[in-house]
N, C-alpha and C. Protein backbone atom coordinates (compact mmCIF):
# COMPACT_ATOMS: atom_id res chain seq x y z
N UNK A 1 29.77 -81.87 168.91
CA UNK A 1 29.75 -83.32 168.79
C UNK A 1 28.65 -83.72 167.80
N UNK A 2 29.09 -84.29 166.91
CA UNK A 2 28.06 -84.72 165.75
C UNK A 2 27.58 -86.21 166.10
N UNK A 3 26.51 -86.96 165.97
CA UNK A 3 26.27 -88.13 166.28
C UNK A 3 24.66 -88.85 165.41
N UNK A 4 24.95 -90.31 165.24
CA UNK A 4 23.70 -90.69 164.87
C UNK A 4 23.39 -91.82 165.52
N UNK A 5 21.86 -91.32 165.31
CA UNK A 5 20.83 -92.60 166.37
C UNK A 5 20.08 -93.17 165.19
N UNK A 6 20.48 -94.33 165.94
CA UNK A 6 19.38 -95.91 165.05
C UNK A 6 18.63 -96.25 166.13
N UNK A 7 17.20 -96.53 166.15
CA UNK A 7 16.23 -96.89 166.70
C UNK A 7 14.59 -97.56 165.92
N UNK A 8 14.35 -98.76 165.99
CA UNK A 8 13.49 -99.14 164.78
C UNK A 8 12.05 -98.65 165.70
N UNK A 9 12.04 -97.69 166.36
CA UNK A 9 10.62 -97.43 167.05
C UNK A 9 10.77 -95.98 166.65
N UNK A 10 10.04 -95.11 166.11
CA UNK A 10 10.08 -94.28 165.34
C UNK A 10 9.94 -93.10 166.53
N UNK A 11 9.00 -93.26 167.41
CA UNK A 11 8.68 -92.20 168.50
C UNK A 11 9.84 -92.47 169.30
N UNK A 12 10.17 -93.23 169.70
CA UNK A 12 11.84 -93.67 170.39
C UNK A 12 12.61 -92.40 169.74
N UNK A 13 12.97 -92.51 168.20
CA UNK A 13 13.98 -92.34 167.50
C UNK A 13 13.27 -90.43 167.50
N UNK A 14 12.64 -90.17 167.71
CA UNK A 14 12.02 -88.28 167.25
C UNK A 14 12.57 -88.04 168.67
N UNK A 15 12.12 -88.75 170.01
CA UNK A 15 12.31 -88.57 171.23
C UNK A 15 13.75 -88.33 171.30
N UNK A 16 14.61 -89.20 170.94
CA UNK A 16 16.28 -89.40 171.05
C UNK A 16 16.45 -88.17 170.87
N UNK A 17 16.22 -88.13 169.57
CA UNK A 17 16.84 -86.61 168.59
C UNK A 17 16.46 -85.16 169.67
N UNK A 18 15.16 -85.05 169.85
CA UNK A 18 14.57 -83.84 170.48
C UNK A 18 15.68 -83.92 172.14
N UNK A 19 15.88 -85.15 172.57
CA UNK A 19 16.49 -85.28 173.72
C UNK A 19 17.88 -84.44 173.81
N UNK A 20 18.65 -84.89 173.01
CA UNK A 20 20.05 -84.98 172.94
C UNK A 20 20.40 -83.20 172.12
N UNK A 21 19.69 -83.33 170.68
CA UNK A 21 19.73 -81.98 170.74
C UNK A 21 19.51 -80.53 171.22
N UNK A 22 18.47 -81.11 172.38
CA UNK A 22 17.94 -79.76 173.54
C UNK A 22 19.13 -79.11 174.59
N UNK A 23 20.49 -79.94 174.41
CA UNK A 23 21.52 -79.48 174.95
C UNK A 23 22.34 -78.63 174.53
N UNK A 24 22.33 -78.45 173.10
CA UNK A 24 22.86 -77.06 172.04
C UNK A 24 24.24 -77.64 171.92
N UNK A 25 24.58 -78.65 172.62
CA UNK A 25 26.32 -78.96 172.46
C UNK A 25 26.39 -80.13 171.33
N UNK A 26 25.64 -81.07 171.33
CA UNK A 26 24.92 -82.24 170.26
C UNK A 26 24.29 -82.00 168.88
N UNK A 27 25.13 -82.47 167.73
CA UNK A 27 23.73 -82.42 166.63
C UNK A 27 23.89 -83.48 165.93
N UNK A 28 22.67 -84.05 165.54
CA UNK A 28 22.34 -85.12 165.25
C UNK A 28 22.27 -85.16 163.60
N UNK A 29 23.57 -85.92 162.95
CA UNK A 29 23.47 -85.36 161.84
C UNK A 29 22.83 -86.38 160.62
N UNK A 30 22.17 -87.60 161.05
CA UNK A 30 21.43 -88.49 160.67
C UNK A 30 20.39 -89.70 161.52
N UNK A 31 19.60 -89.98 161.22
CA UNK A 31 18.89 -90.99 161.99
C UNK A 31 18.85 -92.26 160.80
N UNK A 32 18.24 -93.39 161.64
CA UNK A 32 18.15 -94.46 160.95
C UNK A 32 17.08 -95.80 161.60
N UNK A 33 16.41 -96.72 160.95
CA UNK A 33 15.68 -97.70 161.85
C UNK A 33 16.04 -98.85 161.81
N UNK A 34 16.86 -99.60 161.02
CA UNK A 34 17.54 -100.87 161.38
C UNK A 34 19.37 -100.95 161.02
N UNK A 35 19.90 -101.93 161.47
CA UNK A 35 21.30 -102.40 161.70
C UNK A 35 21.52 -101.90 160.40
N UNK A 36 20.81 -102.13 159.23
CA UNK A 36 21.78 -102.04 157.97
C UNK A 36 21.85 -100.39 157.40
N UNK A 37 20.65 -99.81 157.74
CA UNK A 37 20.99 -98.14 157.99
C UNK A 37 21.82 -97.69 158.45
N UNK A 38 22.36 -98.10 160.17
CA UNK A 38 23.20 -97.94 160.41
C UNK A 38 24.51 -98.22 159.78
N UNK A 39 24.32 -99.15 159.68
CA UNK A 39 26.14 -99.70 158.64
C UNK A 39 26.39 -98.34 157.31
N UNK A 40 25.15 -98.22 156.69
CA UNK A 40 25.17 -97.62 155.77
C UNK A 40 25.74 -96.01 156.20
N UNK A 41 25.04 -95.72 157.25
CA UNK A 41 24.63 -94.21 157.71
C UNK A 41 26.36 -93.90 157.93
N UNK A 42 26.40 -94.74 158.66
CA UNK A 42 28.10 -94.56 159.67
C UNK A 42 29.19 -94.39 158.41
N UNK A 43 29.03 -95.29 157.54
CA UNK A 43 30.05 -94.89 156.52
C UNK A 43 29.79 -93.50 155.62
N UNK A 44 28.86 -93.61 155.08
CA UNK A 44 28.56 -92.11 154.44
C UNK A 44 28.89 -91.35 156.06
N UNK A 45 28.41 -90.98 156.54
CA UNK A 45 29.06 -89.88 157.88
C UNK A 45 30.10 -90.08 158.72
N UNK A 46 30.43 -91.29 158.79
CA UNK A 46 31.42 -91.22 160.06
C UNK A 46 31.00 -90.26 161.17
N UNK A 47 30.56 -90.84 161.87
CA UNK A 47 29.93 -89.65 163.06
C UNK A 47 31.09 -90.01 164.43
N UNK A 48 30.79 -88.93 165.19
CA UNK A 48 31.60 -89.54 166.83
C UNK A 48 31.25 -89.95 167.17
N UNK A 49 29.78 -90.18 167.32
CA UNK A 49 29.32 -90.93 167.80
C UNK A 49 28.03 -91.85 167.37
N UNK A 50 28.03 -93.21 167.66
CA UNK A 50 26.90 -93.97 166.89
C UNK A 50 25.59 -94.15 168.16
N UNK A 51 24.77 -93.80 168.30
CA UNK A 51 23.71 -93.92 169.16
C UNK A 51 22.46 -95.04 168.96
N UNK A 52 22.72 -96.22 169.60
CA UNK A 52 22.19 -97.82 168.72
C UNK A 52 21.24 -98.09 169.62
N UNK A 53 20.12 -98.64 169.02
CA UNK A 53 19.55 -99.23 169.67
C UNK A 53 19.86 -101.27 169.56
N UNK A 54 19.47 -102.21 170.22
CA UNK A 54 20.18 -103.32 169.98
C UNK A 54 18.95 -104.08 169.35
N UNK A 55 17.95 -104.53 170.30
CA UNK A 55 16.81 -105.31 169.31
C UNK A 55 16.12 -104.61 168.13
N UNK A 56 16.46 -105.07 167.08
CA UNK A 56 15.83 -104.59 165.83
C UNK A 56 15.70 -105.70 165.17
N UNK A 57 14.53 -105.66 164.08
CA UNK A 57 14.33 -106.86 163.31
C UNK A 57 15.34 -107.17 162.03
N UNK A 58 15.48 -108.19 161.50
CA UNK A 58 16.73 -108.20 160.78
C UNK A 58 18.16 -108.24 160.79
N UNK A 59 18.63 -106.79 161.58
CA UNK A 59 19.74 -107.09 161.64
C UNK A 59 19.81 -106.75 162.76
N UNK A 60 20.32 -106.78 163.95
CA UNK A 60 20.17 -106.12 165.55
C UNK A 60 21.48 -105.51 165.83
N UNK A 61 21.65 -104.24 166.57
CA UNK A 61 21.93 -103.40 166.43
C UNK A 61 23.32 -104.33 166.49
N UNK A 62 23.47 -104.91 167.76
CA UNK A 62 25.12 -105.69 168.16
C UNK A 62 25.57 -106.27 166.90
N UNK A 63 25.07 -106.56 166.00
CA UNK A 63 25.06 -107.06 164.65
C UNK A 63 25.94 -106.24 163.47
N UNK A 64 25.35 -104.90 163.51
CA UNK A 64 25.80 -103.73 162.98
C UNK A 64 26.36 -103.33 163.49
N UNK A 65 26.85 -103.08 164.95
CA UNK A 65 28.16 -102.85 165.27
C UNK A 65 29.11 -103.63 165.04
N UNK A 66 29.04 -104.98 165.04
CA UNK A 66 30.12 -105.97 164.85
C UNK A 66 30.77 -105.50 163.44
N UNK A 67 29.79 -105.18 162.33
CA UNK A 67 30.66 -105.04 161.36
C UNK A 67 30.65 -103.63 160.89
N UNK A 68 30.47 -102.79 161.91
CA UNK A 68 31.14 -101.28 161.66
C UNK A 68 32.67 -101.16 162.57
N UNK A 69 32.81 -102.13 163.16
CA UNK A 69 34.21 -101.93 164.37
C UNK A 69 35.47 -102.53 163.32
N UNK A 70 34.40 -103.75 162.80
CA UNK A 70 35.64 -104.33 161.97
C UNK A 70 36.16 -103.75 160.58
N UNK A 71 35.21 -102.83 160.26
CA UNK A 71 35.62 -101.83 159.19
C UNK A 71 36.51 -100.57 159.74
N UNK A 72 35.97 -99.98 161.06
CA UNK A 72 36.18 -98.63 161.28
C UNK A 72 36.61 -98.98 163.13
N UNK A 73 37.95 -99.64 163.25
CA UNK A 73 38.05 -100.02 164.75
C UNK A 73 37.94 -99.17 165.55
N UNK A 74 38.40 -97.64 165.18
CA UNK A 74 37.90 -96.41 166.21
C UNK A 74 36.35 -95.84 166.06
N UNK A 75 35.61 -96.61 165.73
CA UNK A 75 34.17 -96.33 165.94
C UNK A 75 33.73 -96.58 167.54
N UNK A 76 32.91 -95.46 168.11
CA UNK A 76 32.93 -94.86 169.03
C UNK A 76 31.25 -95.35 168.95
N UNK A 77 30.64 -96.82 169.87
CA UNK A 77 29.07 -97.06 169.87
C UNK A 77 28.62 -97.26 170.91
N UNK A 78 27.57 -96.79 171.12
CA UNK A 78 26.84 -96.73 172.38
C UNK A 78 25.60 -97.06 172.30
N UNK A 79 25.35 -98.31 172.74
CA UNK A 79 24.35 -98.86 172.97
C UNK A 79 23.25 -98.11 174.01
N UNK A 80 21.86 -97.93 173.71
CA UNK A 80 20.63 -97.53 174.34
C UNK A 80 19.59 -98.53 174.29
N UNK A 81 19.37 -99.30 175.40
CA UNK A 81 18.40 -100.42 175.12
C UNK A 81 17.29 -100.33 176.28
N UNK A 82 16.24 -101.06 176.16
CA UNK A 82 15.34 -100.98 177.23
C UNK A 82 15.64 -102.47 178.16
N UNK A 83 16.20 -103.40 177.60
CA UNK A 83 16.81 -104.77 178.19
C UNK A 83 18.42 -104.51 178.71
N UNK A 84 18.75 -105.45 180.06
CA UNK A 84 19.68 -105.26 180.61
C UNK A 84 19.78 -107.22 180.98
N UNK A 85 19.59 -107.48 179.19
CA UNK A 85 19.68 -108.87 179.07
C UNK A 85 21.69 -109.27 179.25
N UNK A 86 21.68 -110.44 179.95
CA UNK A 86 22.84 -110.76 180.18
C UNK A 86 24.10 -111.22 178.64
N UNK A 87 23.00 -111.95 177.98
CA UNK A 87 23.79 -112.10 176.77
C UNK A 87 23.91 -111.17 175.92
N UNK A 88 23.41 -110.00 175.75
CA UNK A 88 23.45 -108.62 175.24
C UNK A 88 24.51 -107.84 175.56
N UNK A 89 24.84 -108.13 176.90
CA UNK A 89 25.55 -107.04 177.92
C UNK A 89 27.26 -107.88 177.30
N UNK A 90 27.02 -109.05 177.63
CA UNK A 90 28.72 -109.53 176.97
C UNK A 90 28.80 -109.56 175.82
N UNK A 91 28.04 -109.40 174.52
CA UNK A 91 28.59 -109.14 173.61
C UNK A 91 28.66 -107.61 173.32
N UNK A 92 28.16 -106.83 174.00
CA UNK A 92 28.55 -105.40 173.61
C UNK A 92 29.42 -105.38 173.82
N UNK A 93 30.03 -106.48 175.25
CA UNK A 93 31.64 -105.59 175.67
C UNK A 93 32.12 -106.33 174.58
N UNK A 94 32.40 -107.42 174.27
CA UNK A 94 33.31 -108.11 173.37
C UNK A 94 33.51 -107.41 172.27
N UNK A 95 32.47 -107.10 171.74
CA UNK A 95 32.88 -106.53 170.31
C UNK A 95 33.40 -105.23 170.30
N UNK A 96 33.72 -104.51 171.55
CA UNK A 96 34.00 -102.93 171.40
C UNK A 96 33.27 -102.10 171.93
N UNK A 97 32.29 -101.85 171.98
CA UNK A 97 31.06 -101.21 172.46
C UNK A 97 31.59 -99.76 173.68
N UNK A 98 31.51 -98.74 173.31
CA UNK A 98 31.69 -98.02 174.07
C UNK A 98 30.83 -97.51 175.11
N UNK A 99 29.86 -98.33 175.21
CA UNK A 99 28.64 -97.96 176.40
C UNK A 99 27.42 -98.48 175.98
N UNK A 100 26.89 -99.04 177.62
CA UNK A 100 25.76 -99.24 177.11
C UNK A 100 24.69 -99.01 178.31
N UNK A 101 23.93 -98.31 177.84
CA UNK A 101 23.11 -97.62 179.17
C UNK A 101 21.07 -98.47 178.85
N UNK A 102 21.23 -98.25 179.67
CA UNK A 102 18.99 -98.50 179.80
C UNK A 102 18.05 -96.87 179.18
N UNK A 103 16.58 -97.15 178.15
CA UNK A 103 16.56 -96.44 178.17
C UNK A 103 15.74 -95.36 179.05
N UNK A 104 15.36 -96.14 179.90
CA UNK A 104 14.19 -95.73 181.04
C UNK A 104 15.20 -94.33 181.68
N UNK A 105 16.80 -94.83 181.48
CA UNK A 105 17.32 -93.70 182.50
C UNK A 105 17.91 -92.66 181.49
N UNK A 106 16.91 -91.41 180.65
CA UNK A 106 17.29 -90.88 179.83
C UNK A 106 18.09 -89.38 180.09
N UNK A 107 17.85 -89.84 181.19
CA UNK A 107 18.87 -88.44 182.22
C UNK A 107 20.34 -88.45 181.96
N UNK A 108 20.60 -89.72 181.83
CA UNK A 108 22.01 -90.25 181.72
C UNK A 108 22.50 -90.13 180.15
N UNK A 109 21.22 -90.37 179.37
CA UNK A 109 21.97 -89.98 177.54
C UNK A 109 23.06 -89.18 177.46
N UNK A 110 22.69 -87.90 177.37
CA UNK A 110 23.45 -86.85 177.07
C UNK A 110 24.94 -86.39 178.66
N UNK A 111 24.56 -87.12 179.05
CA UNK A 111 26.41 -87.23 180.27
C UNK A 111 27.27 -88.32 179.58
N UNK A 112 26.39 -89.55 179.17
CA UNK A 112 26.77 -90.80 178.64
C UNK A 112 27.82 -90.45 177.12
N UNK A 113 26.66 -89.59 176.40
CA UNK A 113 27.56 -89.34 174.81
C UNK A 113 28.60 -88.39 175.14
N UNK A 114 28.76 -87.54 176.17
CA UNK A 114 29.82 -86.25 176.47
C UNK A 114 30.87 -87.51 176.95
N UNK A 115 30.73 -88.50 178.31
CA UNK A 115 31.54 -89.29 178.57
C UNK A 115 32.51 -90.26 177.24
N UNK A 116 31.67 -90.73 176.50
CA UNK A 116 32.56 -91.47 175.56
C UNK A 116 33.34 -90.74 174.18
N UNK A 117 32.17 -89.19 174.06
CA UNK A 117 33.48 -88.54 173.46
C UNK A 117 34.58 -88.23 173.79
N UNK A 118 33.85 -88.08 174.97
CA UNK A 118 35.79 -87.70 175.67
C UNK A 118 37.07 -89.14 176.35
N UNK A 119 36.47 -89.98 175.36
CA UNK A 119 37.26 -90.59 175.24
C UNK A 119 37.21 -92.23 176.81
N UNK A 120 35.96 -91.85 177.31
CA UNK A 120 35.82 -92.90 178.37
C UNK A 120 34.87 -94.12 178.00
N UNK A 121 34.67 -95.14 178.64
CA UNK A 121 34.02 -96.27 178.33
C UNK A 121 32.72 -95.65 179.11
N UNK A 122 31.05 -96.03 179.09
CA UNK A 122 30.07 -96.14 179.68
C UNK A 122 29.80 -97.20 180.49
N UNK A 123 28.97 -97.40 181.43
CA UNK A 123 28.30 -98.48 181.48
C UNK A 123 26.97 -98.12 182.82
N UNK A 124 25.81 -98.21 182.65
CA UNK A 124 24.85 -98.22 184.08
C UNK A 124 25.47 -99.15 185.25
N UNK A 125 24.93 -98.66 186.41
CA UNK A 125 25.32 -99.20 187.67
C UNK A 125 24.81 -101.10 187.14
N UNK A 126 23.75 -101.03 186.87
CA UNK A 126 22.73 -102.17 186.31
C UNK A 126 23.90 -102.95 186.15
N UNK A 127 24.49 -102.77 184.78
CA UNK A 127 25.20 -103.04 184.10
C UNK A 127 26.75 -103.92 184.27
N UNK A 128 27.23 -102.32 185.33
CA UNK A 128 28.49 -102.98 185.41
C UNK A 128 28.43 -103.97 187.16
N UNK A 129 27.46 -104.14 187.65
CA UNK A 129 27.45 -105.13 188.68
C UNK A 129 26.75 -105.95 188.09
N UNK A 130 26.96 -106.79 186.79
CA UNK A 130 25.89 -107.67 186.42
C UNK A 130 27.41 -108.52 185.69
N UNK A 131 28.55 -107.80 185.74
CA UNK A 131 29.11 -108.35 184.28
C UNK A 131 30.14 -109.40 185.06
N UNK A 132 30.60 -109.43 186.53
CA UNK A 132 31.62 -109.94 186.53
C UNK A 132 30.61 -111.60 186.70
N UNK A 133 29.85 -111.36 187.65
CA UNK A 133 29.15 -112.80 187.68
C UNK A 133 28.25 -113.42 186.75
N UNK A 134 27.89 -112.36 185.36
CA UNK A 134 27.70 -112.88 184.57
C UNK A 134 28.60 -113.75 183.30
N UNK A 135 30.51 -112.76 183.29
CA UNK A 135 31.68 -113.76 183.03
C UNK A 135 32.10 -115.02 183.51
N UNK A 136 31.98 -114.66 185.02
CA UNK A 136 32.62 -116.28 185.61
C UNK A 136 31.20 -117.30 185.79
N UNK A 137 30.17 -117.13 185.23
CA UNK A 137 29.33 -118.12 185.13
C UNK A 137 29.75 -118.47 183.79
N UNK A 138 29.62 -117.88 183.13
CA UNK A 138 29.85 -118.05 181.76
C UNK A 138 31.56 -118.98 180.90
N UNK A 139 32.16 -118.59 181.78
CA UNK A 139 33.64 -118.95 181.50
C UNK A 139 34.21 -120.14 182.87
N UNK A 140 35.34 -121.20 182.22
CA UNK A 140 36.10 -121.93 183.05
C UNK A 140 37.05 -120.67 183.43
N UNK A 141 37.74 -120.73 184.59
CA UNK A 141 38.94 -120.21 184.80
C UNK A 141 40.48 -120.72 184.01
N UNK A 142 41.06 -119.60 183.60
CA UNK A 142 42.26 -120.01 183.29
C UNK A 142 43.59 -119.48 183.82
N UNK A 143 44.93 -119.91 183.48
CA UNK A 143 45.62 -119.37 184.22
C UNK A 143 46.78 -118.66 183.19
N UNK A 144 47.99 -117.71 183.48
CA UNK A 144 48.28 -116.97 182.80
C UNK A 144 49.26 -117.33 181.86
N UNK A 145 49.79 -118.66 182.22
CA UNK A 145 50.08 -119.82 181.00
C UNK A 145 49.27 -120.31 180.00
N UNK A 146 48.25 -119.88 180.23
CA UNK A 146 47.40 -120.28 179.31
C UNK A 146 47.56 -118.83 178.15
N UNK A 147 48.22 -117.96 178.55
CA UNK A 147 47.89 -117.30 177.28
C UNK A 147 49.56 -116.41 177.14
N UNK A 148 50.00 -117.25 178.13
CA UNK A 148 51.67 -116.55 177.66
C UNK A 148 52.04 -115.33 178.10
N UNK A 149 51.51 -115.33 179.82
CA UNK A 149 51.37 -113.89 180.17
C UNK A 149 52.80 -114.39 181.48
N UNK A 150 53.60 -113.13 181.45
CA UNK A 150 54.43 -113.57 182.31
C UNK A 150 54.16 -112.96 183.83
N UNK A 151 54.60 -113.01 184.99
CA UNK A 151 53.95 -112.32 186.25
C UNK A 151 54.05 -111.50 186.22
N UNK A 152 54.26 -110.33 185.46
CA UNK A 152 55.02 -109.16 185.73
C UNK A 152 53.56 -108.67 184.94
N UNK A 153 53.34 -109.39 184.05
CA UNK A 153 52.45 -108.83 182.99
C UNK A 153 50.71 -109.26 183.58
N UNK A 154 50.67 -110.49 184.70
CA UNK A 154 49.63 -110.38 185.32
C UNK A 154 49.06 -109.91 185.94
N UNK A 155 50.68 -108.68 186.79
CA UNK A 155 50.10 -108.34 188.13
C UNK A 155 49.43 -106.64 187.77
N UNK A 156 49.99 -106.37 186.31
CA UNK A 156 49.75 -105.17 185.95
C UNK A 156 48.21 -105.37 185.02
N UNK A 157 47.97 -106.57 184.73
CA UNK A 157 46.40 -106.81 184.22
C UNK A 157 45.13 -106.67 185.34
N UNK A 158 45.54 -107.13 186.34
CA UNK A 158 45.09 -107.64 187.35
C UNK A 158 44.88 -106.05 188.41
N UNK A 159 45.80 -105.06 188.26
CA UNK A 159 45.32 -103.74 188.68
C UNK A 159 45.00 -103.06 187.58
N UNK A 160 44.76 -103.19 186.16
CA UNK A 160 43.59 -102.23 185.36
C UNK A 160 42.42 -102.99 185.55
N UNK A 161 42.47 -104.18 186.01
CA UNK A 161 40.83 -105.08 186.22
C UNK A 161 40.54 -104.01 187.55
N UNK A 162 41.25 -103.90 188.21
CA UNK A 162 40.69 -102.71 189.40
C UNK A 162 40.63 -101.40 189.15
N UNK A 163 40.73 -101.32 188.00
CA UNK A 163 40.03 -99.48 187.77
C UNK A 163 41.51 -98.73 187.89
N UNK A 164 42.72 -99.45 188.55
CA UNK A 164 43.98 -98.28 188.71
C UNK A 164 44.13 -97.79 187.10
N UNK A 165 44.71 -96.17 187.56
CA UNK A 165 45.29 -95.61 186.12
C UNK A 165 47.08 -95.98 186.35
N UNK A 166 47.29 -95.72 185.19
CA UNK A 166 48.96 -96.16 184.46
C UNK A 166 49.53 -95.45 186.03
N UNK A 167 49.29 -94.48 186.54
CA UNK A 167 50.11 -93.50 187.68
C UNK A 167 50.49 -94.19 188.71
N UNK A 168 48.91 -94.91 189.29
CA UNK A 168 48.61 -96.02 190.39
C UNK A 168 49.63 -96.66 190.28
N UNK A 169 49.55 -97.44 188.83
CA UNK A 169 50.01 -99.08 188.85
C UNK A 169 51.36 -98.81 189.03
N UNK A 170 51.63 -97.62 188.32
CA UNK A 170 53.09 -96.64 188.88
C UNK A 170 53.74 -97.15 190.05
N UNK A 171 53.07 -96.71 191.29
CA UNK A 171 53.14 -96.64 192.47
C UNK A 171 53.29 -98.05 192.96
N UNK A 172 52.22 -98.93 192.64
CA UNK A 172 52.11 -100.08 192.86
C UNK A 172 52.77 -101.20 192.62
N UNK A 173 53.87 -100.94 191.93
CA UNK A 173 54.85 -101.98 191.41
C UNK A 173 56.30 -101.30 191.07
N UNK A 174 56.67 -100.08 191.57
CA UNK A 174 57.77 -99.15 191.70
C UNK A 174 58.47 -99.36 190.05
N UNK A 175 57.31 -98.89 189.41
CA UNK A 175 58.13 -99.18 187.79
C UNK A 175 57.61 -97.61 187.54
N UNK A 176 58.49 -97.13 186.23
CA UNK A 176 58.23 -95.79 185.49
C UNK A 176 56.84 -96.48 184.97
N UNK A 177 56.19 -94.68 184.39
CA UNK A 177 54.69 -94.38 183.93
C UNK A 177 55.35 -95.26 182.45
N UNK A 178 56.17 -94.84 181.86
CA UNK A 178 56.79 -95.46 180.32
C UNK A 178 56.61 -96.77 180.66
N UNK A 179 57.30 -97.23 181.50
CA UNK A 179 57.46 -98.94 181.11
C UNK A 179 56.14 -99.50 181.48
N UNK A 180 55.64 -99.17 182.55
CA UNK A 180 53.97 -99.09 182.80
C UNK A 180 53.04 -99.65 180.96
N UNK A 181 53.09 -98.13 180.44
CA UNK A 181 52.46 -97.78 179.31
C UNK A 181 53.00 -99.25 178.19
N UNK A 182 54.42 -99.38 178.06
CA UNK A 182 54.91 -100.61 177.20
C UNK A 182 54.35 -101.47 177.42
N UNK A 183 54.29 -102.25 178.87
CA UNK A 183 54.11 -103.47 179.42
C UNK A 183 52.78 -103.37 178.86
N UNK A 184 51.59 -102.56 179.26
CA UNK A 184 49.94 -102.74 178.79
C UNK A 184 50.01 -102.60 176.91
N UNK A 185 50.73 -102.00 176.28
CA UNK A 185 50.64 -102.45 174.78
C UNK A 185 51.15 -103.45 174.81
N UNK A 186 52.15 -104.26 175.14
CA UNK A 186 52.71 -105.12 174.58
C UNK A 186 51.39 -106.35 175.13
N UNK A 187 50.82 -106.12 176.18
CA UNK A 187 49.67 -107.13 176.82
C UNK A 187 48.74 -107.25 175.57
N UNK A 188 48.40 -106.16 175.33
CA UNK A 188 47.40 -105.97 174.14
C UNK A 188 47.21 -106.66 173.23
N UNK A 189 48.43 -106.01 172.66
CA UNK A 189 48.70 -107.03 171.37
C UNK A 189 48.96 -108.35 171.55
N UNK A 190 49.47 -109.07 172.52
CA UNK A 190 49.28 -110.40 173.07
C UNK A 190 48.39 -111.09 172.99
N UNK A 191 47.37 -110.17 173.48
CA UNK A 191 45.97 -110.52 173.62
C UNK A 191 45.03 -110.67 172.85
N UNK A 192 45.69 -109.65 171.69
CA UNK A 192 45.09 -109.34 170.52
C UNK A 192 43.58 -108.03 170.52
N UNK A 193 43.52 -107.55 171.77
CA UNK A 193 42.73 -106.63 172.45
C UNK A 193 42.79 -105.23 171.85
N UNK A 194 42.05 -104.38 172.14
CA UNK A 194 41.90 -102.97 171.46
C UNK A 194 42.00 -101.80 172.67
N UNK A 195 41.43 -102.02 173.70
CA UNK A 195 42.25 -101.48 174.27
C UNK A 195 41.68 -101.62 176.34
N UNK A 196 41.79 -100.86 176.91
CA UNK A 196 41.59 -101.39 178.49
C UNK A 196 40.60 -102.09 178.92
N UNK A 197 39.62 -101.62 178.29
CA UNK A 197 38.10 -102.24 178.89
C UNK A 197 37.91 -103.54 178.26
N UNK A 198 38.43 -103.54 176.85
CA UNK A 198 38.92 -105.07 176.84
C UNK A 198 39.57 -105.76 177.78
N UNK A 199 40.43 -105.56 177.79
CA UNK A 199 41.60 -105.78 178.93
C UNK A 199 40.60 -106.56 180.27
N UNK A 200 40.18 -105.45 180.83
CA UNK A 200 39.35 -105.74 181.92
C UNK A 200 38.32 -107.01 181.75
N UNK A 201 37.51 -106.73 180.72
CA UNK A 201 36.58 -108.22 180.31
C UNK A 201 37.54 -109.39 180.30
N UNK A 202 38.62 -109.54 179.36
CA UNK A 202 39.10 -110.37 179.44
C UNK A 202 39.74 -110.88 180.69
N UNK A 203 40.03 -109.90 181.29
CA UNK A 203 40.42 -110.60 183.26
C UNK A 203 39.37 -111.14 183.22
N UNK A 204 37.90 -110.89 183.66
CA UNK A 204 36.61 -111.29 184.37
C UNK A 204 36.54 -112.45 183.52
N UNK A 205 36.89 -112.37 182.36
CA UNK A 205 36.37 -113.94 181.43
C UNK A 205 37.24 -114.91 181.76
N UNK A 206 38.21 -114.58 182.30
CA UNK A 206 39.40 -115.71 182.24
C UNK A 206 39.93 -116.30 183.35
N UNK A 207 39.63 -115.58 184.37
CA UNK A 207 40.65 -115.38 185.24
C UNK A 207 40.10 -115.15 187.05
């Protein structure tokens, strides 16, 4: 797994590196100290993984991810911050963000970057019990006319907001794994979403 860390604290950023590479499975094939390094770094490398820090001066990290996702939508970023600020936490999810952990809990780094290479979303306990009551404070409720969702297509939003996989929802609504799989692209693109964990925010924001 190849990956690069942006961090504008320099002992942060030697620490990361010495961290992550002491596992022999990780190599770190660039570093960087603000948002626009990063932008820069990610295109010259394309890495699997982007390892961000978020407050930086100038450009902040959520900043530089915003416009590495919209260049490179399968960019794979993972936020490392020492704040488990609320307005931080919803725009990581919004924009894509494949994780975002605290860095006090550095035990969790290197499970965290194996987790989202392999293709899963992150998030600290902190984190993900902070997000639904930090959405519905944040958001009016709406309903599924409001966005042209038919019942069939709510009730299958409404169990990936509960963590079920395609198999579950299987079970749960006596439909094939295929039509399952259709019904959530066709939601998507409805939605205009990228892919589940969107999905899921957008329940908590809306709904």
């Amino acid at each position: 797994m190849n990956i690069i860390i942006v961090d504008d604290d320099m002992l942060v950023l030697t620490s990361l590196k010495t961290i992550v590479e002491a596992s022999g499975e990780i190599k770190v094939i660039a570093v960087g100290n603000s948002g626009e390094k990063a932008i820069e770094l990610y295109e010259e490398y394309i890495p699997e993984i982007m390892l961000m820090d978020i407050r930086m001066d100038k450009m902040t990290g959520l900043e530089a991810a915003q416009v590495i996702l919209k260049n490179h939508p399968e960019a794979r970023i993972l936020f490392l911050t020492t704040f488990a600020d609320d307005e931080y936490i919803i725009n990581a999810l919004k924009i894509g963000a494949k994780g975002y952990i605290l860095k006090q809990h550095f035990e969790s780094i290197i499970p965290a970057l194996k987790a989202v290479f392999n293709g899963h979303s992150v998030f600290g306990n902190e984190i993900i019990s902070k997000i639904p009551t930090i959405i519905n404070e944040m958001h009016t409720k709406k309903t599924a006319d409001d966005f042209n969702l038919s019942e069939k297509e709510m009730e299958i939003i409404t169990l990936v907001s509960k963590g079920l996989s395609n198999k579950e929802i299987c079970k749960s609504l006596f439909l094939s794994e295929g039509t399952v799989r259709n019904y959530i692209s066709v939601i998507l693109e409805k939605l205009s979403l990228r892919d589940r964990t969107q999905l899921v925010i957008f329940y908590f924001n809306n709904f």
